[in-house]
N, C-alpha and C. Protein backbone atom coordinates (compact mmCIF):
# COMPACT_ATOMS: atom_id res chain seq x y z
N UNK A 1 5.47 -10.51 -10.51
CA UNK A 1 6.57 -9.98 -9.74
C UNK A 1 7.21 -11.14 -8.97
N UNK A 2 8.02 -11.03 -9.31
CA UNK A 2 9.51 -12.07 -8.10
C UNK A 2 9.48 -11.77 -6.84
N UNK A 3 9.32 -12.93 -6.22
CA UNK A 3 9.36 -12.43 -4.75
C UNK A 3 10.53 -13.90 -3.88
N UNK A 4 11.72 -13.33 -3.57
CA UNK A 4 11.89 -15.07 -2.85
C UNK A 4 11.74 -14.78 -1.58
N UNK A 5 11.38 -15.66 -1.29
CA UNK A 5 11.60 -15.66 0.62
C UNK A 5 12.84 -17.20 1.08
N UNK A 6 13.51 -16.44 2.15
CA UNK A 6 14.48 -17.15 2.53
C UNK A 6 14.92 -16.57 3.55
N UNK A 7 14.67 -17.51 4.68
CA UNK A 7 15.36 -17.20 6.26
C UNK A 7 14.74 -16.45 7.11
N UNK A 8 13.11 -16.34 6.35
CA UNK A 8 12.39 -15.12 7.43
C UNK A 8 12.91 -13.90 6.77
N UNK A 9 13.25 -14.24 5.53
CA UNK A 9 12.92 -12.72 5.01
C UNK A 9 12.88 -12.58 3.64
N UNK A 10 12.74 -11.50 2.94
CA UNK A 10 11.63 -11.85 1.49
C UNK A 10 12.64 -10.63 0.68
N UNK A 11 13.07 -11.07 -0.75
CA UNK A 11 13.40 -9.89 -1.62
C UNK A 11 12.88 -10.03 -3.06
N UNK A 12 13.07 -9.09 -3.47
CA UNK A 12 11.85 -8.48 -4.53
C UNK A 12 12.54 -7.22 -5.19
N UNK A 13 12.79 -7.08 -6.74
CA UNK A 13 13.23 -6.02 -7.01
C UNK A 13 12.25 -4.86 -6.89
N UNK A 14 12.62 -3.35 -7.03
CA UNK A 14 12.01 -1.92 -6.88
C UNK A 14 11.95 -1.27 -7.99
N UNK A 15 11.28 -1.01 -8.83
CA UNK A 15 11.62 0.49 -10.14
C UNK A 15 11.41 1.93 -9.55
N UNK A 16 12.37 2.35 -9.48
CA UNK A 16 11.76 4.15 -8.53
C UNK A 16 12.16 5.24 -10.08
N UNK A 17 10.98 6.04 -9.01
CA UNK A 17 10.94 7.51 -9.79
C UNK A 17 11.17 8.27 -9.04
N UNK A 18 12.79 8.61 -8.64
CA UNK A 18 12.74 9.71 -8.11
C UNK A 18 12.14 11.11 -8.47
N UNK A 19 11.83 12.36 -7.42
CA UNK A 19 11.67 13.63 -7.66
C UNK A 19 10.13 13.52 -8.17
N UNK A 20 9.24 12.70 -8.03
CA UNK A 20 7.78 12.55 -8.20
C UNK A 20 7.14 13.55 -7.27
N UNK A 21 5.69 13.64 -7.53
CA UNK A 21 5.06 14.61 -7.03
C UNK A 21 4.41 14.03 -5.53
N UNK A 22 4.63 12.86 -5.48
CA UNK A 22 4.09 12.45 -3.93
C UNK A 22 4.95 10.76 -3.97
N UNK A 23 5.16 10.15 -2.81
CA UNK A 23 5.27 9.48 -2.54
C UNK A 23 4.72 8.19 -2.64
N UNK A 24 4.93 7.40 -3.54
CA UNK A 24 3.45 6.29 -3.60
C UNK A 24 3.89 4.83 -3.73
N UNK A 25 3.19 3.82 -3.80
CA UNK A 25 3.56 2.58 -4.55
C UNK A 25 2.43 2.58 -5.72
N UNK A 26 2.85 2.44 -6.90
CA UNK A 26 2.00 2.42 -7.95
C UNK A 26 1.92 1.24 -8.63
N UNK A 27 2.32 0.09 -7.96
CA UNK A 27 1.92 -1.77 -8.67
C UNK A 27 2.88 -1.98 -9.43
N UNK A 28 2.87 -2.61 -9.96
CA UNK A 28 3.94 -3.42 -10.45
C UNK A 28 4.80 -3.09 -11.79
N UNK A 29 6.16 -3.00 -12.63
CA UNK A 29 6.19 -2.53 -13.57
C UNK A 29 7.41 -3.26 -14.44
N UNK A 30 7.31 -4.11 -15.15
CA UNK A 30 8.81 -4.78 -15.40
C UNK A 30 9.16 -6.14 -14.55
N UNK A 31 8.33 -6.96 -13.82
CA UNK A 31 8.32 -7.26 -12.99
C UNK A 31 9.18 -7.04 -11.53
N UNK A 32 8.82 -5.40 -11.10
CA UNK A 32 9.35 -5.26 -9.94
C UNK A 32 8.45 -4.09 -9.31
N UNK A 33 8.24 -3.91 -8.24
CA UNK A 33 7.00 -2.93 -7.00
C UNK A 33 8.05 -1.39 -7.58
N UNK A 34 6.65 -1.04 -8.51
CA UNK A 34 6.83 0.40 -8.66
C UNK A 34 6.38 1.29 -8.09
N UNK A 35 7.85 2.12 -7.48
CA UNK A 35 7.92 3.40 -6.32
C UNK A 35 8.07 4.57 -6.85
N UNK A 36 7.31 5.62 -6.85
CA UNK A 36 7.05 6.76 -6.65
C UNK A 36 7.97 7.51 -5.23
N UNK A 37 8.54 8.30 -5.74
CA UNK A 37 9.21 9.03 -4.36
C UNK A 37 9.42 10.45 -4.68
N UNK A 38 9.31 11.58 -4.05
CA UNK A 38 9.60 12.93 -4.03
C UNK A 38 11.19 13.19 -3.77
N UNK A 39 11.92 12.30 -3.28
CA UNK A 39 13.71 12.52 -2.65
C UNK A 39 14.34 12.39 -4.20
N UNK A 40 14.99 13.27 -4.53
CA UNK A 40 15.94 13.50 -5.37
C UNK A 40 16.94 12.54 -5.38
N UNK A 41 17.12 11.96 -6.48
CA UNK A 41 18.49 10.75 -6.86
C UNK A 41 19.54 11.06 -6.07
N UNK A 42 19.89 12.08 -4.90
CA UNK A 42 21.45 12.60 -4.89
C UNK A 42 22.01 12.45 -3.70
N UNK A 43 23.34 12.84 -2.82
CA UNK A 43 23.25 12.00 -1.58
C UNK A 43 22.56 10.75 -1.15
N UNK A 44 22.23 9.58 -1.77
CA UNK A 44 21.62 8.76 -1.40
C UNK A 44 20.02 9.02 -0.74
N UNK A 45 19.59 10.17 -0.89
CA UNK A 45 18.06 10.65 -0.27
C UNK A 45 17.10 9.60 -0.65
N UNK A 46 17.10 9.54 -1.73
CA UNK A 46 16.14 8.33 -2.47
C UNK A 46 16.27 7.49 -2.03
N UNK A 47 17.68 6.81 -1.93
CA UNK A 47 17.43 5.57 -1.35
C UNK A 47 17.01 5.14 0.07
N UNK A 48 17.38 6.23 0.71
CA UNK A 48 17.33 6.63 2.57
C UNK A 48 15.11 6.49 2.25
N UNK A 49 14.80 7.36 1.35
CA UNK A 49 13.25 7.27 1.48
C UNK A 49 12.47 6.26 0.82
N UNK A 50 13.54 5.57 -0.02
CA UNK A 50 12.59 4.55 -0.35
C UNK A 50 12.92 2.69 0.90
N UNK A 51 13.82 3.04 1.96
CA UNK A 51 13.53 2.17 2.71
C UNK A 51 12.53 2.48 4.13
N UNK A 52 12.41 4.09 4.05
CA UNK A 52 11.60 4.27 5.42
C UNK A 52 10.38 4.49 4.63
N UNK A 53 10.04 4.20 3.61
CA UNK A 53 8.55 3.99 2.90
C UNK A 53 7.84 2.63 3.09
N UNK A 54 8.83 1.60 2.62
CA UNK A 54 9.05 0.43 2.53
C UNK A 54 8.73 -0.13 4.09
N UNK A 55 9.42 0.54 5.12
CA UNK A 55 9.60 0.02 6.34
C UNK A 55 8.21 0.66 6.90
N UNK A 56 7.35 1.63 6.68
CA UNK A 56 6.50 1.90 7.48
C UNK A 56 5.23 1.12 6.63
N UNK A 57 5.39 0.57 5.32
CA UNK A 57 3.99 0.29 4.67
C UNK A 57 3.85 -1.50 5.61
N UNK A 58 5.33 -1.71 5.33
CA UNK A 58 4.99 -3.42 5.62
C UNK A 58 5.71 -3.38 7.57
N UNK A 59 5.50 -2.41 7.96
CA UNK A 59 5.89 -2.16 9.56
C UNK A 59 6.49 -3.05 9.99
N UNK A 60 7.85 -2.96 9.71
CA UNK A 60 8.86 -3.33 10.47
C UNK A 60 10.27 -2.15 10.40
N UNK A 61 10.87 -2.20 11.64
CA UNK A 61 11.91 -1.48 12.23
C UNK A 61 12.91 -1.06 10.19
N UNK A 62 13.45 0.32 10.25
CA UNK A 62 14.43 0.41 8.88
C UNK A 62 15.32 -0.07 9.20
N UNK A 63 15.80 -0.89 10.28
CA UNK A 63 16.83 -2.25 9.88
C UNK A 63 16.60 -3.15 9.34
N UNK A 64 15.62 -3.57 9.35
CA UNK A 64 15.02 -4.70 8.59
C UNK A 64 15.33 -4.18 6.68
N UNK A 65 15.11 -3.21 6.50
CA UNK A 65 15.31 -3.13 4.95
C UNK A 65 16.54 -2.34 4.67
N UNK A 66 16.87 -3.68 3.72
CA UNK A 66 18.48 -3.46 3.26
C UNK A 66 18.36 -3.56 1.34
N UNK A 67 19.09 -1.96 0.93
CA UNK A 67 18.91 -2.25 -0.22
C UNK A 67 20.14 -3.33 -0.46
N UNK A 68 20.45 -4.42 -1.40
CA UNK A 68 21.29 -5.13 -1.70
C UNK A 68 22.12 -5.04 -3.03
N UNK A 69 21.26 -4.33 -4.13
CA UNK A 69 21.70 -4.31 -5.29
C UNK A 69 21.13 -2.80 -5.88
N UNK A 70 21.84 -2.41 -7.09
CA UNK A 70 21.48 -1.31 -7.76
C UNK A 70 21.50 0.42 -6.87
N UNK A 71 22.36 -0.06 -5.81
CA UNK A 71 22.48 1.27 -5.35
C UNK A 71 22.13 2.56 -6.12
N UNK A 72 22.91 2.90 -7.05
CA UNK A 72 23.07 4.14 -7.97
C UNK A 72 21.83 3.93 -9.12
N UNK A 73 21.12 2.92 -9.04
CA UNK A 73 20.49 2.75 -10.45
C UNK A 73 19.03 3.11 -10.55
N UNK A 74 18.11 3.01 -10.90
CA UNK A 74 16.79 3.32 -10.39
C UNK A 74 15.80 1.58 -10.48
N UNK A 75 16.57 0.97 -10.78
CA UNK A 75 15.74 -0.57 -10.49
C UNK A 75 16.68 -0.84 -9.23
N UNK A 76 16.52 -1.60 -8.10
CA UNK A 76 17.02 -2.13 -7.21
C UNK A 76 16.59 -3.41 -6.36
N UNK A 77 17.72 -4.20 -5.55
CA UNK A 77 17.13 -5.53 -5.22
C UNK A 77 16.82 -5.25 -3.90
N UNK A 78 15.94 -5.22 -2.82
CA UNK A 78 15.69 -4.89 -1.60
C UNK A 78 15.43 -6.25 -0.59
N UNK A 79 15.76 -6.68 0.36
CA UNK A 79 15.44 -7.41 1.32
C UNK A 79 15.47 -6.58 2.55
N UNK A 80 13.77 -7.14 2.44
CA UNK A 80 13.33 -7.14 4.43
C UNK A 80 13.34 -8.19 5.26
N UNK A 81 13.49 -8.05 5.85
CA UNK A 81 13.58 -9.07 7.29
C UNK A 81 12.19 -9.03 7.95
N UNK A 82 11.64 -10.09 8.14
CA UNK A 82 10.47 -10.43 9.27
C UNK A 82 9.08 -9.84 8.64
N UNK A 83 9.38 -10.26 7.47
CA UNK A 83 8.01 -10.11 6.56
C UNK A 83 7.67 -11.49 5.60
N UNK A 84 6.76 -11.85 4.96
CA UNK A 84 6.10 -12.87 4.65
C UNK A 84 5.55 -12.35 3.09
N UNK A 85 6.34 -13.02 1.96
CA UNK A 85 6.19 -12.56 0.45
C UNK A 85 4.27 -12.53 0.58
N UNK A 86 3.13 -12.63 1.09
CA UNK A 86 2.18 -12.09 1.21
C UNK A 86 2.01 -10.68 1.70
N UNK A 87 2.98 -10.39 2.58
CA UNK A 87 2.70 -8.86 2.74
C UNK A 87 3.16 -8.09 1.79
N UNK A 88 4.37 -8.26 1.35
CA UNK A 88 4.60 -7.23 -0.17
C UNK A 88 3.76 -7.66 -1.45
N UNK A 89 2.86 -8.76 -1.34
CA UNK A 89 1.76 -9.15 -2.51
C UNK A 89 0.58 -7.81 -1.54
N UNK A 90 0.81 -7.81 -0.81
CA UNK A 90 -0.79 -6.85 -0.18
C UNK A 90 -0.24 -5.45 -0.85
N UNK A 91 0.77 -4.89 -0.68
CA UNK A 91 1.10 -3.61 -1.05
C UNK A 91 1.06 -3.62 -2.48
N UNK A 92 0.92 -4.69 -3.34
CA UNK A 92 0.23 -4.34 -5.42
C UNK A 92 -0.67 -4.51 -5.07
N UNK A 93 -1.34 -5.12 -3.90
CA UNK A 93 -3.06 -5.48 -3.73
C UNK A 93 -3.74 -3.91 -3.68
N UNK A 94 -2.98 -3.07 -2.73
CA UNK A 94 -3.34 -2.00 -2.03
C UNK A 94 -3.12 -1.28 -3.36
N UNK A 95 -2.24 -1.17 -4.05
CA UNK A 95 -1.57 0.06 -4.84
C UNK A 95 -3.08 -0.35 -5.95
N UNK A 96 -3.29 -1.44 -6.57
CA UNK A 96 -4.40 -1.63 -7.80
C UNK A 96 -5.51 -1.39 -7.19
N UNK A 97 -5.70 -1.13 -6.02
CA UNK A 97 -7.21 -0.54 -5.51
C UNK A 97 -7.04 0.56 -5.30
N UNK A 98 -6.44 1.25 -5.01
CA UNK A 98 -6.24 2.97 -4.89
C UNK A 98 -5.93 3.50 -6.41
N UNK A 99 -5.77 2.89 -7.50
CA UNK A 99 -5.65 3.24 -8.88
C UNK A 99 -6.91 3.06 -9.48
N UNK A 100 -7.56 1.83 -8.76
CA UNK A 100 -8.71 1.81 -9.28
C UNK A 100 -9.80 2.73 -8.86
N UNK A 101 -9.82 3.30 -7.38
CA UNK A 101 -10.91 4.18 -6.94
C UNK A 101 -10.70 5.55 -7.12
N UNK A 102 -9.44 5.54 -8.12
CA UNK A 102 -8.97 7.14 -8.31
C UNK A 102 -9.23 7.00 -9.66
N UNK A 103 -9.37 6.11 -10.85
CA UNK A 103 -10.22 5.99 -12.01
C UNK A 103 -11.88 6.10 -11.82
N UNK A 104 -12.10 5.68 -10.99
CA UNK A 104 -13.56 6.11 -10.49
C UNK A 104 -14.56 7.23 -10.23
């Protein structure tokens, strides 16, 4: 997965599934952090929940996450502010251990 960091802040593309049965990060897919979300593609809901997902896993304020690219699309380019490309490496860290203890 691509990650740049620049200026104190880090972007990384997203693959979402909207209208999923729970909310999740499920690791990596295409090289980009594959999201699971329950908000329907429509009014922008999805996108509204996949930055206050984003903003509460790697805790910082939902100003900090700005989608930048792919508005309408279901891959997208996201930059946060005041995060460190190790913390969005912890969230595939987190997502391949919760896949793994649910194969278990």
């Amino acid at each position: 997965m691509e990650i740049a960091a620049r200026d104190g802040s880090v972007s990384f593309c997203v693959q979402l599934q909207p209208r999923a049965s729970r909310d999740a990060i499920e690791g990596e897919h295409a090289g980009a952090l594959k999201i699971r979300l329950t908000a329907p593609p429509v009014d922008d809901r999805a996108n509204e929940a996949l930055v206050r997902l984003l903003a509460e896993r790697l805790n910082v304020p939902l100003a900090a996450v700005r989608i930048v690219g792919g508005d309408k699309s279901r891959r997208k380019r996201v930059i946060v502010a005041g995060v460190r490309p190790e913390q969005v490496l912890a969230l595939l860290s987190a997502a391949k251990r919760s896949a793994k203890t649910a194969k278990d």
